[in-house]
C-alpha atoms as a PDB file:
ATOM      1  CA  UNK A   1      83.884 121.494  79.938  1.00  0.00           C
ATOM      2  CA  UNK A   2      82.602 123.210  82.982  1.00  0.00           C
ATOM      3  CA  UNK A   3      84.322 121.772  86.115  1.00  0.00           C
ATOM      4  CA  UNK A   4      82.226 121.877  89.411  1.00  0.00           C
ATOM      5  CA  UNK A   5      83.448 122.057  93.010  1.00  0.00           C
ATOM      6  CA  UNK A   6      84.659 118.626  95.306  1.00  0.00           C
ATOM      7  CA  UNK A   7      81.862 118.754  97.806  1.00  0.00           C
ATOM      8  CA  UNK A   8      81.611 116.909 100.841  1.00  0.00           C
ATOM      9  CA  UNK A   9      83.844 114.502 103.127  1.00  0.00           C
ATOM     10  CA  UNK A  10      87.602 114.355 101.769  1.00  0.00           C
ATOM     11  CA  UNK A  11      86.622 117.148  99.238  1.00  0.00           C
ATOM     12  CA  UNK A  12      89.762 119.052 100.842  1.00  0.00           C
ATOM     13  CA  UNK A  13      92.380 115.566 100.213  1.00  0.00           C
ATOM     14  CA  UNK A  14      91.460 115.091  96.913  1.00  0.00           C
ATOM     15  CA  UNK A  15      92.210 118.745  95.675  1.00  0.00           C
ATOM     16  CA  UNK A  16      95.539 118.715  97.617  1.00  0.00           C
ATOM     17  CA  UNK A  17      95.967 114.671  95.624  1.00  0.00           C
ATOM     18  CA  UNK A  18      95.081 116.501  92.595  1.00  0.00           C
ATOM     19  CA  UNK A  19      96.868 120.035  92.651  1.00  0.00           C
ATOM     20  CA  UNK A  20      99.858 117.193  94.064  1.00  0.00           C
ATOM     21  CA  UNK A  21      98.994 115.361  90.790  1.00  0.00           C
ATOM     22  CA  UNK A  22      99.460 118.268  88.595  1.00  0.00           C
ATOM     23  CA  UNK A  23     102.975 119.333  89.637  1.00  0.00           C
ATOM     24  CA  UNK A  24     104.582 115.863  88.103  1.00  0.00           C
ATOM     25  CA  UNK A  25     104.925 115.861  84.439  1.00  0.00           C
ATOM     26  CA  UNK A  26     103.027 113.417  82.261  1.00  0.00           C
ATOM     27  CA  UNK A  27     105.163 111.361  80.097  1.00  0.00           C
ATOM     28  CA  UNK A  28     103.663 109.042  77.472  1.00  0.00           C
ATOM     29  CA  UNK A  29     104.404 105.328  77.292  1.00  0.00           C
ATOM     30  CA  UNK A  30     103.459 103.900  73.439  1.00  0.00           C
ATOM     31  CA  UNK A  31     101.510 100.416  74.148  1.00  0.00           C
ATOM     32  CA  UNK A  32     102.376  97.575  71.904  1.00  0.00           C
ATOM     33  CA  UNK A  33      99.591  95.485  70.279  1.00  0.00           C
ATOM     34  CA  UNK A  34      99.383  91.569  72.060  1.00  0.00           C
ATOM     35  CA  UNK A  35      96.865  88.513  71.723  1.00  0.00           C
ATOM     36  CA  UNK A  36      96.354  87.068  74.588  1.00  0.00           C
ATOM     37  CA  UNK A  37      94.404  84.080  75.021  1.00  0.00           C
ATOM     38  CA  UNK A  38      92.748  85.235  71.429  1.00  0.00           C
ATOM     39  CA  UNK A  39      91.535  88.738  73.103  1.00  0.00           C
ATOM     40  CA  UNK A  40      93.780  91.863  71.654  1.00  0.00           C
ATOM     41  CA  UNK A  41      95.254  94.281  74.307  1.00  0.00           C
ATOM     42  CA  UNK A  42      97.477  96.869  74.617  1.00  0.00           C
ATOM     43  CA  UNK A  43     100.014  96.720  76.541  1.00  0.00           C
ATOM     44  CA  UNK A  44     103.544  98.431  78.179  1.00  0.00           C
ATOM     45  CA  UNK A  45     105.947  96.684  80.475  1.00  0.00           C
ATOM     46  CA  UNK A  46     105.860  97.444  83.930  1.00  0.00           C
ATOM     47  CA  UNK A  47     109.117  98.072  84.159  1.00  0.00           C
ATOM     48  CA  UNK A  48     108.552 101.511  81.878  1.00  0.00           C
ATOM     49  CA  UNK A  49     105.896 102.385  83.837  1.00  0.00           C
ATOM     50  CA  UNK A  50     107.882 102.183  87.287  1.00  0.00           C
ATOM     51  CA  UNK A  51     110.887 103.603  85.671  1.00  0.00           C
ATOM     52  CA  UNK A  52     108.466 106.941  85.237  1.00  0.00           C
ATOM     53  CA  UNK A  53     107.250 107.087  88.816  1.00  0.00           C
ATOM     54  CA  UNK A  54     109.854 105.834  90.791  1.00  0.00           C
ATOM     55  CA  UNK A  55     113.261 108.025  88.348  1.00  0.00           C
ATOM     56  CA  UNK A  56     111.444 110.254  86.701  1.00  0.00           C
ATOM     57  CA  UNK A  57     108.782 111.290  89.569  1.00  0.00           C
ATOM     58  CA  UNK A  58     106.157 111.190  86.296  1.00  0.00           C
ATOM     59  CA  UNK A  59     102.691 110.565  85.892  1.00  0.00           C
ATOM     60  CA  UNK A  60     102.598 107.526  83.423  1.00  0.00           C
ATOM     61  CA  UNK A  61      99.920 107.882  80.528  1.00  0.00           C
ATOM     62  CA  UNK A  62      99.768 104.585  78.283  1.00  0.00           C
ATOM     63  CA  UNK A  63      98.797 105.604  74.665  1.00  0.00           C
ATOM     64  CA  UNK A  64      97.488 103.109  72.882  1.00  0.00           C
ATOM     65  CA  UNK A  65      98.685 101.242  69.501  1.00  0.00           C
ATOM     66  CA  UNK A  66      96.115 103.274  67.020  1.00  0.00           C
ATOM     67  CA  UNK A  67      98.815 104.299  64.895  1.00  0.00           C
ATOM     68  CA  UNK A  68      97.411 107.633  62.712  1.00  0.00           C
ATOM     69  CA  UNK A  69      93.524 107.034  64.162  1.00  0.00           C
ATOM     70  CA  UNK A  70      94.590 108.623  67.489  1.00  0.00           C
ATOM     71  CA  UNK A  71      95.695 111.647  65.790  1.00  0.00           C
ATOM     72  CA  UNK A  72      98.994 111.065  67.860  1.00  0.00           C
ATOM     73  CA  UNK A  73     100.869 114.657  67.441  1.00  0.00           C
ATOM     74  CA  UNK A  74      97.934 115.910  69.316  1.00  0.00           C
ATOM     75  CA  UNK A  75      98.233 113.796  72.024  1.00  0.00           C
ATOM     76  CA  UNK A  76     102.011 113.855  72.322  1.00  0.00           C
ATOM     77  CA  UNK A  77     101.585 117.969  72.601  1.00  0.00           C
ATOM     78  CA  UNK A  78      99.860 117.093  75.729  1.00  0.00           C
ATOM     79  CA  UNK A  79     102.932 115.294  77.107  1.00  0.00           C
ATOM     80  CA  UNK A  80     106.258 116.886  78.789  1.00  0.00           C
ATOM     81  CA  UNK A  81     107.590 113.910  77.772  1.00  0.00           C
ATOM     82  CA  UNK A  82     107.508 110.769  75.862  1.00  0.00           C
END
């Protein structure tokens, strides 16, 4: 994938929000499977997700309850944490 250039007004903020962005680590949050109102979802607690932002200074990355169809060793070798 070929990235291209921010052009334009705000170009400069959102490469300092994004270069900001990149210096937190990205720590996975496993979703559990819920019905609601018939429809499924996946879902995590907001409480994990505020525990990674506001302790661990994370980026929160919900991955979602696939089991072995989103090949999850690959994703978790993204991840500095989990």
């Amino acid at each position: 994938m070929r990235l291209r250039p921010l052009r334009g007004p705000g170009a400069d903020r959102s490469f300092r929000a994004m270069s900001k962005a990149a210096s937190k680590p990205l720590i996975g949050l496993p979703a559990c499977n819920k019905h609601i109102d018939g429809m499924p979802y996946h879902a995590v607690q907001d409480k994990y997700l505020r525990a990674v932002v506001e302790a661990a200074g994370g980026l929160p990355l919900v991955i979602p309850a696939f089991g072995g169809e989103s090949e999850p060793a690959r994703l978790i070798e993204m991840l500095d944490g989990l």
